[in-house]
N, C-alpha and C. Protein backbone atom coordinates (compact mmCIF):
# COMPACT_ATOMS: atom_id res chain seq x y z
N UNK A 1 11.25 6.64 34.66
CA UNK A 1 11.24 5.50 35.56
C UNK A 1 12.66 5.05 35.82
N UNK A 2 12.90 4.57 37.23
CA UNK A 2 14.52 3.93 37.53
C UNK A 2 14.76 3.05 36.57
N UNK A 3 15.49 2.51 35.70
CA UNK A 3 15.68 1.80 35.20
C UNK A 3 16.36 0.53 36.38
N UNK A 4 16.60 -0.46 36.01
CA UNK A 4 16.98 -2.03 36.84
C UNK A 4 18.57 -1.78 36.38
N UNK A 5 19.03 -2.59 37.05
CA UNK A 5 20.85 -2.40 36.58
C UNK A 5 20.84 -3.43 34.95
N UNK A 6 21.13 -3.02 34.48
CA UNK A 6 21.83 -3.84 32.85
C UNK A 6 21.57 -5.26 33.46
N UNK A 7 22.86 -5.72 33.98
CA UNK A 7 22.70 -7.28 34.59
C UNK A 7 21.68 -7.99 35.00
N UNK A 8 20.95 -7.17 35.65
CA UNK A 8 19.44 -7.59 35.97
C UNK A 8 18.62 -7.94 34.98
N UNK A 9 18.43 -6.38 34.16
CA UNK A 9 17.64 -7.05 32.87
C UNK A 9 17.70 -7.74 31.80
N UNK A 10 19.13 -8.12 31.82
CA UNK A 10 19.61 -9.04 30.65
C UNK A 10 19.60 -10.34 31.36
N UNK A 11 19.49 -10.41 32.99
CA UNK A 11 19.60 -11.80 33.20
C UNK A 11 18.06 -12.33 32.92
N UNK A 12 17.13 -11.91 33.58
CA UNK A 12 16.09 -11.62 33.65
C UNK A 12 15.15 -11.71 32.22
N UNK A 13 15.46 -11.13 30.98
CA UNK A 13 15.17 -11.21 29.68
C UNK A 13 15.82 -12.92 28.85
N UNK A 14 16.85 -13.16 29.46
CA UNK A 14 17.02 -14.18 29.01
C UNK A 14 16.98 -15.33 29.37
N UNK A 15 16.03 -15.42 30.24
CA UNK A 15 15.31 -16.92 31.12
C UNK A 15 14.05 -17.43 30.55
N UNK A 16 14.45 -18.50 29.23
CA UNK A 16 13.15 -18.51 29.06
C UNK A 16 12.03 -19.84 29.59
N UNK A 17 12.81 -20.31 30.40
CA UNK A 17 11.66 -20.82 31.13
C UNK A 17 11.27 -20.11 32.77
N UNK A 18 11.27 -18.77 32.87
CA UNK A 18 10.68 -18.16 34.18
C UNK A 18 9.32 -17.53 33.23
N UNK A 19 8.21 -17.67 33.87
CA UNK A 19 6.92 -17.16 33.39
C UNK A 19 7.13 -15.43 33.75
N UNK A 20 6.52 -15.07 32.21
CA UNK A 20 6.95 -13.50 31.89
C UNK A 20 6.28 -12.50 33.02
N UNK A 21 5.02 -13.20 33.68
CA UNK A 21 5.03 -11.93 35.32
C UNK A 21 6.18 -12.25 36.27
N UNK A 22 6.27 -13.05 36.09
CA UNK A 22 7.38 -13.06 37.04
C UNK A 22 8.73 -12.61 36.71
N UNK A 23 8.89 -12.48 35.48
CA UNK A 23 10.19 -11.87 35.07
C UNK A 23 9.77 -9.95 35.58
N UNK A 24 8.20 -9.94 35.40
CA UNK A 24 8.04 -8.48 35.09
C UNK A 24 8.52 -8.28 36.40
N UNK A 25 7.76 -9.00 37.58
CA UNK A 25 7.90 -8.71 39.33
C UNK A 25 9.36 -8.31 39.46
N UNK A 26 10.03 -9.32 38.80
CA UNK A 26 11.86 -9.25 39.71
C UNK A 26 12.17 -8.03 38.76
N UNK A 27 11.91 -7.46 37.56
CA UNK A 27 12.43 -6.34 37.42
C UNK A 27 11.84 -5.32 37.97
N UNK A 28 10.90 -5.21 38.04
CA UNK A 28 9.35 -4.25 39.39
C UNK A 28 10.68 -4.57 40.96
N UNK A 29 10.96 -5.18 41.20
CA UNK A 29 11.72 -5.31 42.72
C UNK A 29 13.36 -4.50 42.61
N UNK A 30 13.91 -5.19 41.22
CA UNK A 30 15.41 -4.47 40.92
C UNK A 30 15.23 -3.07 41.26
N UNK A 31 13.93 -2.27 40.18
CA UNK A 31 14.05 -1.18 40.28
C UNK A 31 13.18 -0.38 41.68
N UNK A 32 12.94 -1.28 42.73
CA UNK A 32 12.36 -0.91 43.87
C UNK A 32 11.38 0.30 43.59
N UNK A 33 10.60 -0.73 43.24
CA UNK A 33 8.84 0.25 42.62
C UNK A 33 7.75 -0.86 43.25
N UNK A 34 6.69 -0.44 43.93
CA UNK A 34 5.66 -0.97 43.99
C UNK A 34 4.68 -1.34 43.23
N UNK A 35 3.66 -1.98 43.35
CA UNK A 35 2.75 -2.36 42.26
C UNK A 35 2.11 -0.94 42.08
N UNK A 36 1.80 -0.06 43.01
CA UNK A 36 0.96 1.29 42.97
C UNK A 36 2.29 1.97 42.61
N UNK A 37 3.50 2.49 42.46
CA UNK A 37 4.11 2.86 41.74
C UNK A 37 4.08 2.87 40.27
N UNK A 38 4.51 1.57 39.77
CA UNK A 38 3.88 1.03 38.82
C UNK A 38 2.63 1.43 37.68
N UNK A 39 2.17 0.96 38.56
CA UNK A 39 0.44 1.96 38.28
C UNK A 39 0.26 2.94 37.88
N UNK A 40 0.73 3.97 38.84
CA UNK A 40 0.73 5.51 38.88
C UNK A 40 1.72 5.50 37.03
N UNK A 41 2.69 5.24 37.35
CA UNK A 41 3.19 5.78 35.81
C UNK A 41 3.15 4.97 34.33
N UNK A 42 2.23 3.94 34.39
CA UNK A 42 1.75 3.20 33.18
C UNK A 42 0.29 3.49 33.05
N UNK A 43 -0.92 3.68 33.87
CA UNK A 43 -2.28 3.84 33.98
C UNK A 43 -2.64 2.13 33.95
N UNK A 44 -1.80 1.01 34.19
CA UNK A 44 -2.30 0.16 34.22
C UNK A 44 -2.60 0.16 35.93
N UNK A 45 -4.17 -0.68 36.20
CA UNK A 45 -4.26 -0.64 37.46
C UNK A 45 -3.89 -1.75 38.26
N UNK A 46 -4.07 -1.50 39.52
CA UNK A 46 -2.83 -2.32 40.61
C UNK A 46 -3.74 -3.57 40.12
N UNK A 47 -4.84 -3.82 40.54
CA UNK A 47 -5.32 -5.21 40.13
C UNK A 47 -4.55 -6.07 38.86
N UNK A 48 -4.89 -5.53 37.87
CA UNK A 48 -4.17 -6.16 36.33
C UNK A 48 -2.59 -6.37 37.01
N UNK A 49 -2.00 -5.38 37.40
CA UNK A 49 -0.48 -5.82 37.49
C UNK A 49 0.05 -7.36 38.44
N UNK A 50 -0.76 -7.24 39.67
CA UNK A 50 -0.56 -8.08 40.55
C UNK A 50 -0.93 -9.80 39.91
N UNK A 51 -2.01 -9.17 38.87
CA UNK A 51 -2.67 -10.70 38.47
C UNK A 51 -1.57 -10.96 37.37
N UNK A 52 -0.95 -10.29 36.70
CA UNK A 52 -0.48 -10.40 35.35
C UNK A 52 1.13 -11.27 36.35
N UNK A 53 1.44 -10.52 37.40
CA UNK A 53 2.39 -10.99 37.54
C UNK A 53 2.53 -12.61 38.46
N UNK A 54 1.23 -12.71 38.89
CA UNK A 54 0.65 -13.89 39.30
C UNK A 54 0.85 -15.24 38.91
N UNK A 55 0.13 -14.71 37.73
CA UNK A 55 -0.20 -15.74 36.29
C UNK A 55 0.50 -15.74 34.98
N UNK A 56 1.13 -14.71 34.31
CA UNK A 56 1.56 -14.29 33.16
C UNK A 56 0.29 -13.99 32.28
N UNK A 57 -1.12 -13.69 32.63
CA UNK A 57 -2.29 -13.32 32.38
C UNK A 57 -2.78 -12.01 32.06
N UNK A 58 -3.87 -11.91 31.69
CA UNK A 58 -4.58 -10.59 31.92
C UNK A 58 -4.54 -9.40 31.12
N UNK A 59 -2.70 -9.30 30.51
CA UNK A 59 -2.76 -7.90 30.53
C UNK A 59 -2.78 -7.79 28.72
N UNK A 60 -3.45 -6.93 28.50
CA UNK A 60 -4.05 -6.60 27.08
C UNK A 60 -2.39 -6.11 26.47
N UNK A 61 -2.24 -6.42 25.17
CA UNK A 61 -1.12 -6.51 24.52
C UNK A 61 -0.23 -4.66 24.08
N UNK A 62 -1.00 -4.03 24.57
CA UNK A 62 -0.70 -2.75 24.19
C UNK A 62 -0.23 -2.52 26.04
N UNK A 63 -1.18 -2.71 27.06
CA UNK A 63 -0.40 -2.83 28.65
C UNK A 63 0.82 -3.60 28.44
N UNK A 64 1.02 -4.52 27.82
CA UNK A 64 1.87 -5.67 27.67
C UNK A 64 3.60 -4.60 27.16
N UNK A 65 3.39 -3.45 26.32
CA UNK A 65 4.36 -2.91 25.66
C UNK A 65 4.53 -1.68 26.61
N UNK A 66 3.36 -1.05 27.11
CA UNK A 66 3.43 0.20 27.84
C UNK A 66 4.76 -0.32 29.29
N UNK A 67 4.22 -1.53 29.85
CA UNK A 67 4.99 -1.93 31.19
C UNK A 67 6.54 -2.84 30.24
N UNK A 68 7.09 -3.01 29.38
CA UNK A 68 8.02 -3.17 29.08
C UNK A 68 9.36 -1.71 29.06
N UNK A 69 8.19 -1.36 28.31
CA UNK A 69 8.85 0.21 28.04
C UNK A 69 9.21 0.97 29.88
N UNK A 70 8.17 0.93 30.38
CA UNK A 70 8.50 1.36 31.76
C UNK A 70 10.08 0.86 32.73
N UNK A 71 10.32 -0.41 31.77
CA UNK A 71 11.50 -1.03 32.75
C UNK A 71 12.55 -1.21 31.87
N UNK A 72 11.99 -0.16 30.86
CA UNK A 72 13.73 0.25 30.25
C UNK A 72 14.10 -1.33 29.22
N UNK A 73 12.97 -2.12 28.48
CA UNK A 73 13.51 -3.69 27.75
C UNK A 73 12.56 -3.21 26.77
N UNK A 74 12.32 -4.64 26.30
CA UNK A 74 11.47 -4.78 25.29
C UNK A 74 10.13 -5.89 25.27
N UNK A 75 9.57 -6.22 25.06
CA UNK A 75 8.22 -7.58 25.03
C UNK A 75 9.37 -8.75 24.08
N UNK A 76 9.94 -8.49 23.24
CA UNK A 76 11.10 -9.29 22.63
C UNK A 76 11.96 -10.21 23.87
N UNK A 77 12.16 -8.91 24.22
CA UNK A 77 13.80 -9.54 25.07
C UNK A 77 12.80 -10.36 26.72
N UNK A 78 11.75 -9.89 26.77
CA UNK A 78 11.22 -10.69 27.92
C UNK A 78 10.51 -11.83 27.78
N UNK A 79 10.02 -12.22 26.14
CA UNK A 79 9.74 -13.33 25.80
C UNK A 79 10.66 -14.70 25.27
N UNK A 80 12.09 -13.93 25.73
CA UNK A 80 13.15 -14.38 25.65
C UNK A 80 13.67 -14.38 23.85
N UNK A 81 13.14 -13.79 23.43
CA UNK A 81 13.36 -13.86 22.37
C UNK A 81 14.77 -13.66 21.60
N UNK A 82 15.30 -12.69 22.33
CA UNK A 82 16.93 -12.10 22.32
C UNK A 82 17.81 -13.15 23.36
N UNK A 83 17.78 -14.31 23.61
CA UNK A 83 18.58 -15.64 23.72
C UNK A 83 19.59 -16.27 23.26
N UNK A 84 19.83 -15.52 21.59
CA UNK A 84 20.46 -16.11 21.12
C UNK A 84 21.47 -14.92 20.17
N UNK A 85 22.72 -15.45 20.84
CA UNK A 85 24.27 -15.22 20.33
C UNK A 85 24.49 -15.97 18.92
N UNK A 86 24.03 -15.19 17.63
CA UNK A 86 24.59 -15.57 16.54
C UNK A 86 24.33 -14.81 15.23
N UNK A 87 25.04 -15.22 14.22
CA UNK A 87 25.24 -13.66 13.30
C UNK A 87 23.95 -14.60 11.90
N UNK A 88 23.43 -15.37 12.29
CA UNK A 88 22.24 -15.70 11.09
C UNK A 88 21.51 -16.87 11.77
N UNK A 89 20.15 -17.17 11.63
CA UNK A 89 19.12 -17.20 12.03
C UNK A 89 17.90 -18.07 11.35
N UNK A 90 18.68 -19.58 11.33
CA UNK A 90 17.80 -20.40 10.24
C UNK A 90 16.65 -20.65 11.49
N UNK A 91 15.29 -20.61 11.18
CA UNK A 91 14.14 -20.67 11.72
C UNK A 91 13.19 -21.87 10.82
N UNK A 92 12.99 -23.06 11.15
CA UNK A 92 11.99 -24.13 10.05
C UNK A 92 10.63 -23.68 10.49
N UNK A 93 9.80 -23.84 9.25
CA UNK A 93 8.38 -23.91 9.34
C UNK A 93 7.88 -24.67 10.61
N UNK A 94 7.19 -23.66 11.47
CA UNK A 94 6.56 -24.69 12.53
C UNK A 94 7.40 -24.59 13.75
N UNK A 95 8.35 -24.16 13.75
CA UNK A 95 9.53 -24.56 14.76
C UNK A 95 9.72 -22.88 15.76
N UNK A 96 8.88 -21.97 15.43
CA UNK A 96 8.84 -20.43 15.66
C UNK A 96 8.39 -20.59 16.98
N UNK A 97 9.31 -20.05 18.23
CA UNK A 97 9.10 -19.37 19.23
C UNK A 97 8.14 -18.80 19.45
N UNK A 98 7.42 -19.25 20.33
CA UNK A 98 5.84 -18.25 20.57
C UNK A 98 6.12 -17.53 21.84
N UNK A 99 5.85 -15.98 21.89
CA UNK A 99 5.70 -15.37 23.19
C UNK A 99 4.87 -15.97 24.08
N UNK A 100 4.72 -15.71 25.38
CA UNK A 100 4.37 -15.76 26.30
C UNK A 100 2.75 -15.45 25.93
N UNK A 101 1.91 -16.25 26.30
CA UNK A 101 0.15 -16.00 25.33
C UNK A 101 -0.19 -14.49 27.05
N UNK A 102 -0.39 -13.47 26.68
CA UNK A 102 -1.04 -12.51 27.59
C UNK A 102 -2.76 -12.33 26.92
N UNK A 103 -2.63 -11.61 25.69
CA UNK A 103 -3.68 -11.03 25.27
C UNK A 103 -4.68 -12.02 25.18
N UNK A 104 -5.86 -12.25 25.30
CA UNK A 104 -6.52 -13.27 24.35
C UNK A 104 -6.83 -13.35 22.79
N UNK A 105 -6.32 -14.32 21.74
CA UNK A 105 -6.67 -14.46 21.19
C UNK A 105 -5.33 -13.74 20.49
N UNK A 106 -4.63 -13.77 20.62
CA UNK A 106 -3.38 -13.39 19.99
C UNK A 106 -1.86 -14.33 20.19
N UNK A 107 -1.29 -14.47 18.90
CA UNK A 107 -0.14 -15.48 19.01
C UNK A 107 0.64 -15.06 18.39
N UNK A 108 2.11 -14.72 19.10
CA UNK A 108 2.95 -13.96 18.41
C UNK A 108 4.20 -14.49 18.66
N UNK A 109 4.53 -15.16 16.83
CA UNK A 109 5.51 -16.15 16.99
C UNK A 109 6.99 -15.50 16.46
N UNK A 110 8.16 -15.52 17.16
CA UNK A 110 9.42 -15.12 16.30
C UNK A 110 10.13 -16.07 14.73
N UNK A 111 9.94 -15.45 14.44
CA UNK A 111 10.74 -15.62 12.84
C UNK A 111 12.09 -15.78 12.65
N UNK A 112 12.54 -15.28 13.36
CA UNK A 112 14.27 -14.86 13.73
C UNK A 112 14.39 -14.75 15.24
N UNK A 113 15.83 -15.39 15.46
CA UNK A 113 16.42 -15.87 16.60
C UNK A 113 17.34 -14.56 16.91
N UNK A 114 17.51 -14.25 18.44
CA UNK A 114 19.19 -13.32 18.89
C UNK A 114 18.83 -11.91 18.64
N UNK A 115 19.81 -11.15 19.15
CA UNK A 115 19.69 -9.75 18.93
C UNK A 115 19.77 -9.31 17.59
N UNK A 116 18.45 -9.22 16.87
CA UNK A 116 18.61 -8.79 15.18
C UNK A 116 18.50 -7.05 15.28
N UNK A 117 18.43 -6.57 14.16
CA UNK A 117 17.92 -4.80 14.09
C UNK A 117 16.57 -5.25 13.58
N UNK A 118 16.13 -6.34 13.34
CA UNK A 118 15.11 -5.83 12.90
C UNK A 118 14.34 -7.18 13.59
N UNK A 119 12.89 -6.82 14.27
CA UNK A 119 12.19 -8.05 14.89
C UNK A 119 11.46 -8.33 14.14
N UNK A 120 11.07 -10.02 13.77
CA UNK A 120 10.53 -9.99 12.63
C UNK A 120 9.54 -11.37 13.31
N UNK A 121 8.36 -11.05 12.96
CA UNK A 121 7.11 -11.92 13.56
C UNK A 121 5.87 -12.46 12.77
N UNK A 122 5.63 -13.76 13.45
CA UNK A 122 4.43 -13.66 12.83
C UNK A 122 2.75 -13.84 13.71
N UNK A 123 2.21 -13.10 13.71
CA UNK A 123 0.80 -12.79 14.25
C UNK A 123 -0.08 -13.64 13.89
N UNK A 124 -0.66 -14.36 14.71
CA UNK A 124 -1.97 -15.52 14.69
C UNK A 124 -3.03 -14.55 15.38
N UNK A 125 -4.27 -13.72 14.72
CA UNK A 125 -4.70 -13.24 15.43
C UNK A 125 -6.50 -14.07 14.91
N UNK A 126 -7.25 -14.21 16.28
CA UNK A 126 -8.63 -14.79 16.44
C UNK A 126 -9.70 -13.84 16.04
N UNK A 127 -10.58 -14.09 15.47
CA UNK A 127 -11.60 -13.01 15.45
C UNK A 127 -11.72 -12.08 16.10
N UNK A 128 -11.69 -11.00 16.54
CA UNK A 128 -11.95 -10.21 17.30
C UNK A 128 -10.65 -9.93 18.36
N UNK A 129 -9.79 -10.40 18.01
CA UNK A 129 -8.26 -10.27 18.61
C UNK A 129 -7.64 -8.85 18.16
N UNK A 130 -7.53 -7.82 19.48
CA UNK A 130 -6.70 -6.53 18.83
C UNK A 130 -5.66 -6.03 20.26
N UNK A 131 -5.04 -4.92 19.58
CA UNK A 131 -4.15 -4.36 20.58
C UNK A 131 -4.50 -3.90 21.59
N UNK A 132 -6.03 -3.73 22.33
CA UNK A 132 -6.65 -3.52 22.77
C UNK A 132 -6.65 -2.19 22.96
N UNK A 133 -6.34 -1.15 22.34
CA UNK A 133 -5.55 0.07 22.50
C UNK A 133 -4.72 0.39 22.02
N UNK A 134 -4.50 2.14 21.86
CA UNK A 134 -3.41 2.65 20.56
C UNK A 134 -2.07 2.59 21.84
N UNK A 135 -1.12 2.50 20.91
CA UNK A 135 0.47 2.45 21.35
C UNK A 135 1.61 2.89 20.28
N UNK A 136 2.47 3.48 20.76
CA UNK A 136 3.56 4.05 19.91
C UNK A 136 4.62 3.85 20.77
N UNK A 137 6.02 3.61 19.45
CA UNK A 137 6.80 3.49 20.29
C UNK A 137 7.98 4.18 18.85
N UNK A 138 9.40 3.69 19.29
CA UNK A 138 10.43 3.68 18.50
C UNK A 138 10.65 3.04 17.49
N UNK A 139 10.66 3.80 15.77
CA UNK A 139 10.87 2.53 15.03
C UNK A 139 10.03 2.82 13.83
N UNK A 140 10.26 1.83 12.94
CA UNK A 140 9.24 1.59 11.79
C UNK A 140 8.76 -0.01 11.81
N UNK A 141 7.89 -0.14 10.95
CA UNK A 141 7.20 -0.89 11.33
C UNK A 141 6.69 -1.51 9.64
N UNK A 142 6.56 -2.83 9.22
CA UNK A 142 6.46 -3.43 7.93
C UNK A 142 5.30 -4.36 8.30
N UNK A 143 4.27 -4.56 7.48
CA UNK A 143 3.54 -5.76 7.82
C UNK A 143 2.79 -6.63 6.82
N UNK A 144 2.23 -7.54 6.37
CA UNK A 144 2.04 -8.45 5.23
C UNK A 144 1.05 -9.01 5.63
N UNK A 145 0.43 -9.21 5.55
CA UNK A 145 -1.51 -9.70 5.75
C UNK A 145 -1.04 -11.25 4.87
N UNK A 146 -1.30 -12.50 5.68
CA UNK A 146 -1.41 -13.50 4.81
C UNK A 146 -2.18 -14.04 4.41
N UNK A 147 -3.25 -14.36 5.56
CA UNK A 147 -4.71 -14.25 5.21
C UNK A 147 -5.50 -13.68 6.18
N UNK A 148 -6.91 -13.81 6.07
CA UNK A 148 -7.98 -12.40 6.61
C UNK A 148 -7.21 -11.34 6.54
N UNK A 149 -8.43 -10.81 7.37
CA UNK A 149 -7.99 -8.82 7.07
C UNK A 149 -7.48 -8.50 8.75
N UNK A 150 -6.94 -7.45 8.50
CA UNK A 150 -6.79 -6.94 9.85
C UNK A 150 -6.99 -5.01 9.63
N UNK A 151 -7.77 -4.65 10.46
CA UNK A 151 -8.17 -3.00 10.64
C UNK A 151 -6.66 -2.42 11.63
N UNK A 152 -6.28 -1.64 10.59
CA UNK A 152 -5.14 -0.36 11.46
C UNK A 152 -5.72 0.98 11.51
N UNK A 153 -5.82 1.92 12.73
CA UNK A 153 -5.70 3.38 12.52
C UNK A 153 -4.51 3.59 13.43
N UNK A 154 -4.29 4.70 12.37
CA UNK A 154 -3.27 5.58 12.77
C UNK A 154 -3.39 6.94 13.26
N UNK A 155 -2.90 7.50 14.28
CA UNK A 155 -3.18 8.78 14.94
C UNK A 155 -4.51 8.63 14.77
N UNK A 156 -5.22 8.05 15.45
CA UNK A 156 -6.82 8.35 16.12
C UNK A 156 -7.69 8.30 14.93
N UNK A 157 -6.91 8.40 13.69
CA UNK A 157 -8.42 9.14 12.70
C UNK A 157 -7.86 8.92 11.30
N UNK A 158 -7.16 7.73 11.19
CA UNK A 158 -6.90 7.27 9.59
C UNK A 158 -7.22 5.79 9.91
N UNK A 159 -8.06 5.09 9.00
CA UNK A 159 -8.47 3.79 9.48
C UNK A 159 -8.22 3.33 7.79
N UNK A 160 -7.36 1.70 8.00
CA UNK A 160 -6.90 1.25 6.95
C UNK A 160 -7.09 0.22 7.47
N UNK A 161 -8.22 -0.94 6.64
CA UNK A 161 -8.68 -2.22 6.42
C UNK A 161 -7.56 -2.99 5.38
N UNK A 162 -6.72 -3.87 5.51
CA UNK A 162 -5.88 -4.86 4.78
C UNK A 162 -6.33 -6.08 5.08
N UNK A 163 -6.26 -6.41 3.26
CA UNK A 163 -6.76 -7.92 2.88
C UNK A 163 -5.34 -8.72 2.43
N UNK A 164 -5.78 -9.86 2.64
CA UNK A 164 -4.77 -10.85 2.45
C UNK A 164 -3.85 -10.70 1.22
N UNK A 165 -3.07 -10.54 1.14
CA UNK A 165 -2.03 -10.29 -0.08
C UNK A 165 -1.67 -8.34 0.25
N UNK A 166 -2.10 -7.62 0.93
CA UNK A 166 -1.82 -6.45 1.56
C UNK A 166 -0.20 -6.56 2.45
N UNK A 167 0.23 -5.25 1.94
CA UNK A 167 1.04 -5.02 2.28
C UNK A 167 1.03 -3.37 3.62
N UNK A 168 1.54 -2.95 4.25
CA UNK A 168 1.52 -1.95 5.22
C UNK A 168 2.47 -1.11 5.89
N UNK A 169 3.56 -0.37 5.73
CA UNK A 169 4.28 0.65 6.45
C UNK A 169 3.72 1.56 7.31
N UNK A 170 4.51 1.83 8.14
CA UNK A 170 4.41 3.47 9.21
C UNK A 170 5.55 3.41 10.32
N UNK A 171 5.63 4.47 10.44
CA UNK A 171 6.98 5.12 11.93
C UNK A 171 6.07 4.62 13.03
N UNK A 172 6.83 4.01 13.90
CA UNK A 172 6.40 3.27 15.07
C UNK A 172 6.05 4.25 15.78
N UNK A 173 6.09 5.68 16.10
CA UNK A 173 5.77 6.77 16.89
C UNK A 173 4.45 7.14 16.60
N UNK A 174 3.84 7.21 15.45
CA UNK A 174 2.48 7.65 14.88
C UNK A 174 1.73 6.70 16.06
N UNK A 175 1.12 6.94 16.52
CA UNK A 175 -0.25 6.32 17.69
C UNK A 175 -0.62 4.84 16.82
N UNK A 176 -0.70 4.01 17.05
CA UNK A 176 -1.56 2.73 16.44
C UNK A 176 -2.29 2.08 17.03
N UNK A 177 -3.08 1.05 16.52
CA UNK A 177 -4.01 0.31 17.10
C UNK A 177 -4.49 -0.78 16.07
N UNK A 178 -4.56 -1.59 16.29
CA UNK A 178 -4.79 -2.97 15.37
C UNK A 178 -5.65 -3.85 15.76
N UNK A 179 -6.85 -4.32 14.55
CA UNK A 179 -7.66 -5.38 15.41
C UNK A 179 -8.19 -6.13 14.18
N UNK A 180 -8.81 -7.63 14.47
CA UNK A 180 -9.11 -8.42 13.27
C UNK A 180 -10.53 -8.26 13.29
N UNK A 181 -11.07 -7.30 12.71
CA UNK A 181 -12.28 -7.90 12.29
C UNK A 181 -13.42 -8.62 12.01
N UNK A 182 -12.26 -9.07 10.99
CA UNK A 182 -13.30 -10.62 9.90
C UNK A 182 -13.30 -11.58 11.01
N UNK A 183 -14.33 -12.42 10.52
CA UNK A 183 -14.63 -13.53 11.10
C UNK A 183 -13.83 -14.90 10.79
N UNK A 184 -12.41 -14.86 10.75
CA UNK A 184 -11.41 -16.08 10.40
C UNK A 184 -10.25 -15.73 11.18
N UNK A 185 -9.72 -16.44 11.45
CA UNK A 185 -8.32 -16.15 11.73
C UNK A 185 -7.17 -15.27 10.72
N UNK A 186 -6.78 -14.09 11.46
CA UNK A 186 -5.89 -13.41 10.36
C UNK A 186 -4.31 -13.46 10.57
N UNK A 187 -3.54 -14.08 9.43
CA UNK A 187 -1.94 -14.32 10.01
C UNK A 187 -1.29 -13.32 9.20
N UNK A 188 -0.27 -12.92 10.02
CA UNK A 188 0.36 -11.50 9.40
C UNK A 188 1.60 -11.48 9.52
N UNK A 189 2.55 -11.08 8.94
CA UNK A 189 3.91 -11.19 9.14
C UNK A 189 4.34 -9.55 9.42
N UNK A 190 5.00 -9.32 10.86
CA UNK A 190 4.83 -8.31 11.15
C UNK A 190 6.40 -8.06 11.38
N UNK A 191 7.43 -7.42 10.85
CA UNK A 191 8.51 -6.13 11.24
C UNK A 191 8.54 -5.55 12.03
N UNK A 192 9.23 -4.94 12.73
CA UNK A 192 9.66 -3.96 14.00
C UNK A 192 10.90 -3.90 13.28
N UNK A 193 11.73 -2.18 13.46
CA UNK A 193 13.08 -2.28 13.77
C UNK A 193 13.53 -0.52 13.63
N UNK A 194 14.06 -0.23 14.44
CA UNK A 194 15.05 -1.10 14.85
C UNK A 194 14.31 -2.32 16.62
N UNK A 195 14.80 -2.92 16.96
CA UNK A 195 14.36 -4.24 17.84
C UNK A 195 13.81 -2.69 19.28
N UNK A 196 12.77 -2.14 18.85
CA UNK A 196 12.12 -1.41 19.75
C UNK A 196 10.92 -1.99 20.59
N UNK A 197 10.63 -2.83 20.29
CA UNK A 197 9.39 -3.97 20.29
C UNK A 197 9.17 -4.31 21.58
């Protein structure tokens, strides 16, 4: 895919009050691609894109990483998350940056401020809240179950149930897919890095 010029996507990534379809549109325009462009090389369809970029709506959290990746950023850097110029990163209880809400039933708050190596989050996920779909990307990946469970498979056909006090590794390339199960809310403290996210 064309990538957008640098300037573009760093201006663009670091606006955090422009709603995240609309950040997606003006980088969709930099790199002079249509919504059926678009389409054609993510499998997301023209409907979802047009609405997502509408509303900041719609698009299931694994579309959410596939169309980041397409424009050459990250779901980090477009939730503005990478904002901040500094070499440490005091964050208070309660005070955590929440992405942009796409998926339903998913809340994904930053832990750490600025360009780190390592993205470090924490996941509010609702009953029945998942990635809606497997995704791989660059990277390894750490995760900590705080409470409920949350179901991972890996490459299509290893399925690993974690309970609260669970701990979790894997290479961000292995295929994944993540979803909560149980019937409670499950909070998870989730790693990325290097900041592939």
């Amino acid at each position: 895919a064309p990538e957008p010029p640098a300037g573009v996507a760093a201006a663009e990534a670091s606006a955090p009050e422009v709603p995240v379809g609309l950040k997606m549109r003006r980088l969709r325009q930099a790199a002079h691609e249509t919504l059926e462009d678009v389409a054609q090389a993510t499998a997301i369809p023209v409907s979802v894109l047009s609405t997502f970029e509408r509303t900041s709506l719609g698009l299931s959290f694994k579309a959410l990483h596939e169309l980041a990746r397409h424009f050459g950023t990250t779901v980090a850097a477009i939730s503005g998350q990478e904002d901040y110029d500094q070499r440490e990163s005091l964050v208070r209880s309660g005070a955590w940056a929440t992405w942009p809400p796409t998926s339903p039933g998913v809340t994904v708050q930053a832990l750490a401020r600025g360009q780190t190596l390592m993205e470090c989050h924490r996941f509010q996920l609702a009953p029945g809240a998942s990635s809606e779909g497997t995704y791989e990307h660059e990277g390894e990946e750490f995760l900590h179950v705080l409470t409920g469970s949350l179901e991972i498979v890996l490459d299509g056909d290893k399925f690993f149930v974690l309970e609260a006090g669970d701990s979790f590794y894997f290479e961000s390339r292995r295929p994944h897919a993540w979803r909560n199960a149980c019937g409670q809310e499950t909070v998870v403290i989730w790693i990325n890095t290097p900041s592939s996210f």
